[in-house]
Protein backbone atom coordinates (compact mmCIF):
# COMPACT_ATOMS: atom_id res chain seq x y z
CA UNK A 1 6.60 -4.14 -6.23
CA UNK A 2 8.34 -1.43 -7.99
CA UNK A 3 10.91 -0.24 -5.58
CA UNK A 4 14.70 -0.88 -6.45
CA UNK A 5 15.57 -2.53 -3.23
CA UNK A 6 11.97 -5.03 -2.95
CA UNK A 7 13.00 -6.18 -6.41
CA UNK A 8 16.44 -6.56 -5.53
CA UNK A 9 14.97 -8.39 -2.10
CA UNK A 10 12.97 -10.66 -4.81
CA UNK A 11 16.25 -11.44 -6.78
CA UNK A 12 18.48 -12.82 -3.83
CA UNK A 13 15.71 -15.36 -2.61
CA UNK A 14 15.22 -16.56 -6.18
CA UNK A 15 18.65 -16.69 -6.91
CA UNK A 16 19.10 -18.28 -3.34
CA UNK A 17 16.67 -21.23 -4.35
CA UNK A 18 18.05 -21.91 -7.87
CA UNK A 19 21.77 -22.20 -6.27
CA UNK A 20 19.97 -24.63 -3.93
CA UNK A 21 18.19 -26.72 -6.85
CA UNK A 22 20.30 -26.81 -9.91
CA UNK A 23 18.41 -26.67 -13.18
CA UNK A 24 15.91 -24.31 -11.46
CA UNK A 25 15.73 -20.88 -13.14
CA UNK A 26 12.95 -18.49 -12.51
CA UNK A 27 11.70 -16.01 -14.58
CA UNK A 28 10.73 -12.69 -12.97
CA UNK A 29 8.25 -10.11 -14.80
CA UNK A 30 7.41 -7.27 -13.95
CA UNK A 31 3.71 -5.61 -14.89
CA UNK A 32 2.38 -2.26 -15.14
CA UNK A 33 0.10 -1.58 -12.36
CA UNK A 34 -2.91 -0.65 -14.85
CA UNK A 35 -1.81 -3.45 -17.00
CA UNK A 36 -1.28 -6.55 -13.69
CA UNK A 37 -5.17 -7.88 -13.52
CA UNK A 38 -5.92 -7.54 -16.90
CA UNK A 39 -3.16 -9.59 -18.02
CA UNK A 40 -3.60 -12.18 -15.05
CA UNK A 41 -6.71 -12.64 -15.91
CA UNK A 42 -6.40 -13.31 -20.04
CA UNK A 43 -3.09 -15.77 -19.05
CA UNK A 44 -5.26 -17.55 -16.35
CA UNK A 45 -8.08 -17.97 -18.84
CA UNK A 46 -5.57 -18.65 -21.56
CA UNK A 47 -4.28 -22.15 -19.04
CA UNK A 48 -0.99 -19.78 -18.77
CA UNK A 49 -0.96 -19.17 -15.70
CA UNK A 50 2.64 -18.00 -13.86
CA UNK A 51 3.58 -20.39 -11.28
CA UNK A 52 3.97 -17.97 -8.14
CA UNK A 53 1.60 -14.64 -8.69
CA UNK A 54 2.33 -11.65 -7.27
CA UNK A 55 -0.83 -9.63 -5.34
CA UNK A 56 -3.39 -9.47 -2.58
CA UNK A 57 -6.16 -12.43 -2.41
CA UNK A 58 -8.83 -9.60 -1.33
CA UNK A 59 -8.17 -8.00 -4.46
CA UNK A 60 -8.74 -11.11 -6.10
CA UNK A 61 -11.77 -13.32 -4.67
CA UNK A 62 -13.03 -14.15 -8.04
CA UNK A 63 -10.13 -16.07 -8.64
CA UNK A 64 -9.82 -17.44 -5.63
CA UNK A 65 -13.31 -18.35 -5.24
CA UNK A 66 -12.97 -20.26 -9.05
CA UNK A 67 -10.23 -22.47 -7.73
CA UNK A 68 -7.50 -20.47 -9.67
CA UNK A 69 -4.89 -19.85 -6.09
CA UNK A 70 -3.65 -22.69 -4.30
CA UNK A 71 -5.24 -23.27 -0.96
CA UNK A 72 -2.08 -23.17 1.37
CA UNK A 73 -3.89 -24.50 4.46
CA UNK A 74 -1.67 -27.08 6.35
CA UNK A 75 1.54 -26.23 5.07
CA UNK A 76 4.28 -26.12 7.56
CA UNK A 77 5.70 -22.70 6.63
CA UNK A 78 2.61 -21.20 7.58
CA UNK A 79 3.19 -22.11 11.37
CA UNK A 80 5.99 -18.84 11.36
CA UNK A 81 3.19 -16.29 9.98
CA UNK A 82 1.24 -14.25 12.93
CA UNK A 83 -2.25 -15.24 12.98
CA UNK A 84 -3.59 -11.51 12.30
CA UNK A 85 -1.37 -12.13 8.53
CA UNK A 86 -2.97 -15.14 7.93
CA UNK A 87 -7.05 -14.14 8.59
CA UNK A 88 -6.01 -11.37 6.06
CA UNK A 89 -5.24 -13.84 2.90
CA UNK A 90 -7.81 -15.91 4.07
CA UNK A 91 -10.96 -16.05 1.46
CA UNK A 92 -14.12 -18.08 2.11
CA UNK A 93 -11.93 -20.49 4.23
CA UNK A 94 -9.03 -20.58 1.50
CA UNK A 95 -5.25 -19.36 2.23
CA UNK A 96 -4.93 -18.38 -0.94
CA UNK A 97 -1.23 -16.53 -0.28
CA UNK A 98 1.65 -16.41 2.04
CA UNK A 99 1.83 -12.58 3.02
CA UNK A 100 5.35 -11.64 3.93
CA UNK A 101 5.36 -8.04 5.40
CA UNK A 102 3.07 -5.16 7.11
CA UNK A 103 1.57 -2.50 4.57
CA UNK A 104 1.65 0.61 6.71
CA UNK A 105 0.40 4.05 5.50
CA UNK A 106 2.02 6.93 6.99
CA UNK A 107 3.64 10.30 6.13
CA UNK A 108 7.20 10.43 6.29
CA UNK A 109 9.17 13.97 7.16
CA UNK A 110 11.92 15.41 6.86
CA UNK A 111 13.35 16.58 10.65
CA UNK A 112 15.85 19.15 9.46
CA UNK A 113 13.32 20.34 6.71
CA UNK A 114 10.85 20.86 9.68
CA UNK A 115 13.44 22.74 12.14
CA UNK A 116 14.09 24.89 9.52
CA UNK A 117 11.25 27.05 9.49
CA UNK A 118 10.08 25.66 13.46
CA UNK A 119 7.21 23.45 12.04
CA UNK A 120 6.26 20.85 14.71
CA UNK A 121 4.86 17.75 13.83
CA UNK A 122 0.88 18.22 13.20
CA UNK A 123 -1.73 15.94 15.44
CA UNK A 124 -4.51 17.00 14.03
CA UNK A 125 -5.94 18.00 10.66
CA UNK A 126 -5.43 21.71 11.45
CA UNK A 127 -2.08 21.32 12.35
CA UNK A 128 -1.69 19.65 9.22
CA UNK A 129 -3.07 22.28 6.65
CA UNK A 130 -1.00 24.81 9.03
CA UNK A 131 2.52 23.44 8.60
CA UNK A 132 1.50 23.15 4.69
CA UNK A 133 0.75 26.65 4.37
CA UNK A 134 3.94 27.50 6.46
CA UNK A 135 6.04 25.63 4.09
CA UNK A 136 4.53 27.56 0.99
CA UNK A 137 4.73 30.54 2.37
CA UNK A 138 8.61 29.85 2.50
CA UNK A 139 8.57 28.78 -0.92
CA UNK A 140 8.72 24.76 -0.59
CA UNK A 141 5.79 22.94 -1.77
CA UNK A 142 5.22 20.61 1.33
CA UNK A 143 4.45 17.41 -0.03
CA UNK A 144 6.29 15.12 -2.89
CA UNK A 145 3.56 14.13 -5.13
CA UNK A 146 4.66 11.26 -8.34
CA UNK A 147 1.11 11.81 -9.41
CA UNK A 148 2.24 9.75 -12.84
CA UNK A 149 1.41 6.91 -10.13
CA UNK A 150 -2.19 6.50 -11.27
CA UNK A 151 -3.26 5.03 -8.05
CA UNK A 152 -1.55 7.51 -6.12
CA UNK A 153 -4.91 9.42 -5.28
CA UNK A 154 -6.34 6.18 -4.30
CA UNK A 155 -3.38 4.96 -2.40
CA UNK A 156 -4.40 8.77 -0.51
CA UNK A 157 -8.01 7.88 0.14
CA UNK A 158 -6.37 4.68 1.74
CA UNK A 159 -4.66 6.11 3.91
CA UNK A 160 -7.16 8.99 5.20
CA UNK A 161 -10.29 6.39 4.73
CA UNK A 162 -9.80 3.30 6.10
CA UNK A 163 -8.93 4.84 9.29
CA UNK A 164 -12.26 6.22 9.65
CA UNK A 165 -14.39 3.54 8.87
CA UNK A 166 -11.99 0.25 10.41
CA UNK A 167 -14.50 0.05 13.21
CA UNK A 168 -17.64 1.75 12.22
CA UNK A 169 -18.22 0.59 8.59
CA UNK A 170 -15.74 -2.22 7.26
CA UNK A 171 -17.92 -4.02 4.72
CA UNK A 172 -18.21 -0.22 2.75
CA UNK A 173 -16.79 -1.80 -0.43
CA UNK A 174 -17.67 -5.24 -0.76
CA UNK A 175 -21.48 -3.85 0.26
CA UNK A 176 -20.99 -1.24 -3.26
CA UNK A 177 -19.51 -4.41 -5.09
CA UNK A 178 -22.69 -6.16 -4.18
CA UNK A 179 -24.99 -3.05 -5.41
CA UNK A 180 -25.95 -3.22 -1.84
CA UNK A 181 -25.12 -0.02 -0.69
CA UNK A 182 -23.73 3.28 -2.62
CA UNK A 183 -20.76 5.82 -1.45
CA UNK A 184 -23.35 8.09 -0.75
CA UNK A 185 -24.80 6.18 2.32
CA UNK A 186 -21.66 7.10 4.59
CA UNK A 187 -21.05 10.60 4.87
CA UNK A 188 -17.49 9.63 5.89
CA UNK A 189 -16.37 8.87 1.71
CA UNK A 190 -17.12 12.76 0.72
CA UNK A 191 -15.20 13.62 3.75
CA UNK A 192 -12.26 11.68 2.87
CA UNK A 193 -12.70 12.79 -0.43
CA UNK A 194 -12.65 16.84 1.05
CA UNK A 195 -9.51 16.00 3.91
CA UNK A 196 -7.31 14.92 0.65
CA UNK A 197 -8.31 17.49 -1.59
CA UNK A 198 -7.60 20.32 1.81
CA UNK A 199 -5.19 18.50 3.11
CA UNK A 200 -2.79 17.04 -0.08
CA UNK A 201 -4.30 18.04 -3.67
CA UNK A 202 -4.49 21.64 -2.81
CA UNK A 203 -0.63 21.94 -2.41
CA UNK A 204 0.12 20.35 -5.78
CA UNK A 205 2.29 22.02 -8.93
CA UNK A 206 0.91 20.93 -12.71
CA UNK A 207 4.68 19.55 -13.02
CA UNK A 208 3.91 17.03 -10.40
CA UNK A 209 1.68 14.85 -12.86
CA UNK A 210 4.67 13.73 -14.86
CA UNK A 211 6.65 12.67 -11.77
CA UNK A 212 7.17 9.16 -11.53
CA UNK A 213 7.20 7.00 -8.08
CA UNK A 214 10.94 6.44 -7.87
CA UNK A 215 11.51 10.06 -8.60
CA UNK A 216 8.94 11.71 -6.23
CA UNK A 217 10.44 9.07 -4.06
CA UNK A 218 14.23 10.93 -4.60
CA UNK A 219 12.69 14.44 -4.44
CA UNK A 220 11.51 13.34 -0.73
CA UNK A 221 14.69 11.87 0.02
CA UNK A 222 16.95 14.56 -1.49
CA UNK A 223 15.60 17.12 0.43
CA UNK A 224 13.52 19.10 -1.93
CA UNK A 225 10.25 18.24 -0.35
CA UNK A 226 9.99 18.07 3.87
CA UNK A 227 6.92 15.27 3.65
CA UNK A 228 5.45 12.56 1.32
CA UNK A 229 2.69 10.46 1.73
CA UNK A 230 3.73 6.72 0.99
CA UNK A 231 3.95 2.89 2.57
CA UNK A 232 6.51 1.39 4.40
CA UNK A 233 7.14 -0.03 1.11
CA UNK A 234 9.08 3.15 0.18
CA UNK A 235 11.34 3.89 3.20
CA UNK A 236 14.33 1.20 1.67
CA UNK A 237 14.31 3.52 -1.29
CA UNK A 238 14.46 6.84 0.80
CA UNK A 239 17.20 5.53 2.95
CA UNK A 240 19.45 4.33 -0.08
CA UNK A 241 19.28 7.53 -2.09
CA UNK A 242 19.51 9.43 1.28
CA UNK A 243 21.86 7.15 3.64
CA UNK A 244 22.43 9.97 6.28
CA UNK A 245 19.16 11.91 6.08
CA UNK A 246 17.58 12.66 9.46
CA UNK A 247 13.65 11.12 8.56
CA UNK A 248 10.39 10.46 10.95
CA UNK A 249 6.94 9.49 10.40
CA UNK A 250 3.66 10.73 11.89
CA UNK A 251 0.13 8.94 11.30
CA UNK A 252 -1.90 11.16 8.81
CA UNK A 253 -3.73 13.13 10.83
CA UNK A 254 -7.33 12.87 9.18
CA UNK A 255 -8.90 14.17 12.30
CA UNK A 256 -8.63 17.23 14.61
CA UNK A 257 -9.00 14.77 17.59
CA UNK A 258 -5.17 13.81 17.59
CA UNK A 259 -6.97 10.09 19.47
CA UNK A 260 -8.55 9.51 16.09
CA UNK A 261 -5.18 9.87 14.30
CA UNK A 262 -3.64 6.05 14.08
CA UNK A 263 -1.41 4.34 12.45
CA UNK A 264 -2.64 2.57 9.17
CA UNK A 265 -1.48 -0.92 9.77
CA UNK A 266 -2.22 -4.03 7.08
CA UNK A 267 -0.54 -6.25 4.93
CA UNK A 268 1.64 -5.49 1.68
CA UNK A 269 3.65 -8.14 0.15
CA UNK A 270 1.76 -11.37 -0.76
CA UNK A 271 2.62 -14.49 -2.62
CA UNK A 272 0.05 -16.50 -4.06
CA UNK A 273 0.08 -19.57 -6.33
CA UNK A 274 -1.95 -20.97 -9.43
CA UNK A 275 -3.69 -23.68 -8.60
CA UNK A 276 -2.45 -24.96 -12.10
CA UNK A 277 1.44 -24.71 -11.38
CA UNK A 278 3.32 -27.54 -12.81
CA UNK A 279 6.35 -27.06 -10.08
CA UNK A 280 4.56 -27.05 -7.22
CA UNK A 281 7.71 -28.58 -5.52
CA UNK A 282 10.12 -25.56 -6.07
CA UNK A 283 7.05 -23.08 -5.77
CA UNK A 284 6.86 -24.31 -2.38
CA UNK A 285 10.44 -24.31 -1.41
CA UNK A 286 10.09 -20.45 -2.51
CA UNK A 287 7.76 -19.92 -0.33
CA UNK A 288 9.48 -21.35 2.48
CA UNK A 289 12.56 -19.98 2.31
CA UNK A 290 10.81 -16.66 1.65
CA UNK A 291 9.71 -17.31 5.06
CA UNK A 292 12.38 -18.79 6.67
CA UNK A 293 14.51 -16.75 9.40
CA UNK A 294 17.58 -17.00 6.18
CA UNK A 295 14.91 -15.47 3.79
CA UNK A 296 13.46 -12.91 6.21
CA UNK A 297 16.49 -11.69 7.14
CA UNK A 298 17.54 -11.25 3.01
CA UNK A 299 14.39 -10.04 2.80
CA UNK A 300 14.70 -6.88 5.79
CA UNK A 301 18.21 -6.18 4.90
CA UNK A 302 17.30 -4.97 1.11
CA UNK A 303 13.39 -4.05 1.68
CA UNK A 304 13.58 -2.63 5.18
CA UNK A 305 9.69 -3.53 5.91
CA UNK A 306 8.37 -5.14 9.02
CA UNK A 307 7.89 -8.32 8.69
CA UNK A 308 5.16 -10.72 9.68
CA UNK A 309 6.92 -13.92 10.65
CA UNK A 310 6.33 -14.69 14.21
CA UNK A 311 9.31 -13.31 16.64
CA UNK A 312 10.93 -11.17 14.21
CA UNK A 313 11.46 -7.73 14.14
CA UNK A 314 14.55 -5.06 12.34
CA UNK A 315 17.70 -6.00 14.39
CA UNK A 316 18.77 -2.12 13.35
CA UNK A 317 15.94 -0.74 13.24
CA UNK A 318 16.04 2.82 11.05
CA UNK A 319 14.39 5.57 12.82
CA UNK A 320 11.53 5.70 10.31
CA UNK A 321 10.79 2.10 11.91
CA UNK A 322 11.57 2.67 15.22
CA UNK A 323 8.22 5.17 15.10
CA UNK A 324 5.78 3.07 13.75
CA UNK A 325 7.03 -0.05 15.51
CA UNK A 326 6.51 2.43 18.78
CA UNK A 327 2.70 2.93 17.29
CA UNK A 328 2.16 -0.71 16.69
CA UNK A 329 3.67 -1.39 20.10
CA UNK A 330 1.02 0.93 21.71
CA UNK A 331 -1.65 0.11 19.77
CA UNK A 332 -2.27 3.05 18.73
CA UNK A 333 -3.19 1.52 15.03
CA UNK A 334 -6.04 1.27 12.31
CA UNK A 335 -6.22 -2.61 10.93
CA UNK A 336 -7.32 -2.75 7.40
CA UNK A 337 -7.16 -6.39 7.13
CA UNK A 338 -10.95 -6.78 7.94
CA UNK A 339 -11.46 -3.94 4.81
CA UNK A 340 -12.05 -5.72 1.52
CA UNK A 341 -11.38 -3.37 -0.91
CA UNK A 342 -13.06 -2.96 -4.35
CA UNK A 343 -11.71 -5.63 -6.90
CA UNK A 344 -11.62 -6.20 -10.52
CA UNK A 345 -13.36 -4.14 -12.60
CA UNK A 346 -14.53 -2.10 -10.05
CA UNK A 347 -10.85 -1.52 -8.20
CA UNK A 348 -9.94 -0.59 -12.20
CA UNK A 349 -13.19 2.17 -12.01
CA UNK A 350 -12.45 3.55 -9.33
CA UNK A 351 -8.80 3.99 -9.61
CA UNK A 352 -9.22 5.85 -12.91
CA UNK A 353 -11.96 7.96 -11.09
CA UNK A 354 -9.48 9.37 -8.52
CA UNK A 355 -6.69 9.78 -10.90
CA UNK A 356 -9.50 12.05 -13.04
CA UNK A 357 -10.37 13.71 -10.25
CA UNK A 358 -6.85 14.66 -8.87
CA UNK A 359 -5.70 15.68 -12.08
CA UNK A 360 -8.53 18.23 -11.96
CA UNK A 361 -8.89 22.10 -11.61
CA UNK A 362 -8.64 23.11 -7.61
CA UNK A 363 -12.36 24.41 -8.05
CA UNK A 364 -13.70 21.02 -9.92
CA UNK A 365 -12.01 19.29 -7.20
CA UNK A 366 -14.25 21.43 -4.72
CA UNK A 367 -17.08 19.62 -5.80
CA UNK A 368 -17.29 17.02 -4.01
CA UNK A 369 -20.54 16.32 -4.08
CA UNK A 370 -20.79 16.59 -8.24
CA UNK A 371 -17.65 13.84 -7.58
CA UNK A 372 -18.91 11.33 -5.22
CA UNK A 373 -22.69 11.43 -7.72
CA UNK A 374 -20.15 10.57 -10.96
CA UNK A 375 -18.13 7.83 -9.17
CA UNK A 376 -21.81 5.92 -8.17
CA UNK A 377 -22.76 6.17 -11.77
CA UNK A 378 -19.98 4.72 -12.66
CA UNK A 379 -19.69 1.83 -10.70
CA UNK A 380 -23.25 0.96 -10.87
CA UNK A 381 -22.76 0.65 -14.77
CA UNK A 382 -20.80 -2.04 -14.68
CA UNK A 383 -22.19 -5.40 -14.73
């Protein structure tokens, strides 16, 4: 949660439930993203665990599995979440979180940016790579890239990936996590690998690996770059530094069959609780009015997602959402609630290995092959 306007989002509800219960005061921290499970862990197996923990329980199903998360089952709150939110916080029969809003991958653009130099927006892979050359060959690097995000590259292979293997290989991960398979055995990784490094990594300046999020964030929403590659996470951000900016999003189109090109559609802000928590009372009223149709609507007015609770959608909707929402409508989407990602150790591998990788020389990145061979070393090392 490192956006300006989530944490801001965060603050009201908190503040909202300590004016409600005098005494109450919470205490908000705020972790590096390389730093977050490492330090979970050591305060969980220190007995310091924080009260209300901040993360995904599929990222997480070693602690949820131990009995460190608070099963959530029966609670009333949970009666307002959609049933597709719930199956994806849901490990080995525990609700181990209360997920708030959608996580949805797409690549936002900017109109005027576009009509400038009579780009159109791309359907297909092909398209893609052509509007990106069109832009460089008018000077203007096509794509914002904060590359000092060092899951950026992964959050890429997210978004090009899971797309192609929602319905034909969904246990990829968790089968590598068990040593049962390796990335080797679906030809699909290399070529999500190849479509970023074509499609993204190939457009990149050296400058762009000392940009951080918020600020490749502004550079989108300023105007200097026409597209970035982000989650709806970011679109509060572009609209506050860019109130009157004329913005769309497109699916990424990983595929030159523009019917294999769908939205990217999952869940992003989850709540889950230690198991330990000595204020289980107030943790819970958190949660509730987190929830509620008061703490929703706090929630959508600073964060602009789209939210999960049952009924609701933006009441003024900005024209980034009205597109997806439009997508979602139609189903034309890509769950990736029923895609358990790596976790632990191996999430902290393999993050590190695509933040190598996209750092690298345009003609080490060609190799895929000598890439994908490293990365299954490297996971199967670890114990």
């Amino acid at each position: 949660m490192g956006e300006e306007t989530k944490k801001a989002g965060l603050a009201a509800i908190c503040k909202a439930v300590e004016d409600a219960n005098p005494g109450v005061k919470f205490d908000i921290q705020g972790i590096d993203y390389n730093q977050y499970a490492p330090l979970l862990k050591t305060k969980i197996a220190a007995g310091d665990a924080p009260d209300i923990i901040f993360g995904r329980p599929f990222s997480y199903p070693e602690l949820v599995e131990a009995g460190h998360m608070m099963d959530l089952k029966g609670q009333p709150f949970l009666s307002r979440i959609n049933q597709f939110a719930i199956d994806g916080v849901t490990v080995g029969g525990i609700i181990a979180g209360l997920p708030i809003d959608m996580d949805i991958r797409s690549v936002y653009y900017n109109k005027d940016m576009f009509a400038k130099i009579g780009a159109e927006v791309p359907t297909t892979n092909k398209e893609l790579i052509a509007v990106c050359e069109k832009f460089m060959a008018a000077g203007i690097q096509p794509f914002s890239l904060p590359l000092k995000k060092v899951n950026l590259p992964v959050d890429f292979m997210t978004t090009i990936l899971f797309p192609m293997i929602y319905n034909s290989n969904p246990t990829l991960f968790t089968d590598i996590q068990a040593k049962k398979k390796t990335f080797a055995d679906d030809p699909k990784f290399a070529q999500a690998v190849e479509i970023m490094n074509k499609s993204i990594l190939n457009f990149v300046d050296p400058g762009d690996y000392g940009i951080e999020e918020n600020q490749g964030n502004m550079n989108f929403a300023s105007g200097k770059y026409p597209m970035i590659v982000n989650g709806m996470w970011a679109l509060a951000d572009f609209r506050k530094a860019n109130p009157n900016g004329r913005f769309g999003t497109f699916a990424f189109p990983w595929s030159d069959n523009p019917a294999d090109n769908k939205l990217l559609v999952g869940l992003d802000d989850i709540f889950m609780v230690s198991a330990t928590t000595k204020n289980k009372d107030i943790v819970l009223k958190f949660l509730d009015l987190y929830c509620s149709p008061a703490g929703t609507k706090i929630w959508m007015d600073n964060a602009k997602m789209i939210s999960v609770v049952k009924g609701v959608s933006p009441s003024n909707p900005d024209e980034m959402q009205v597109g997806m929402v439009d997508m979602i409508n139609k189903g034309q989407i890509a769950p990736m609630t029923n895609i358990m990602a790596l976790s632990g150790e191996y999430n902290q591998k393999y993050t590190e290995a695509f933040q190598v990788y996209a750092a690298g020389s345009k003609a080490s990145r060609a190799d895929v092959k000598a890439f994908v061979t490293k990365l299954m070393k490297d996971i199967s090392n670890i114990q």
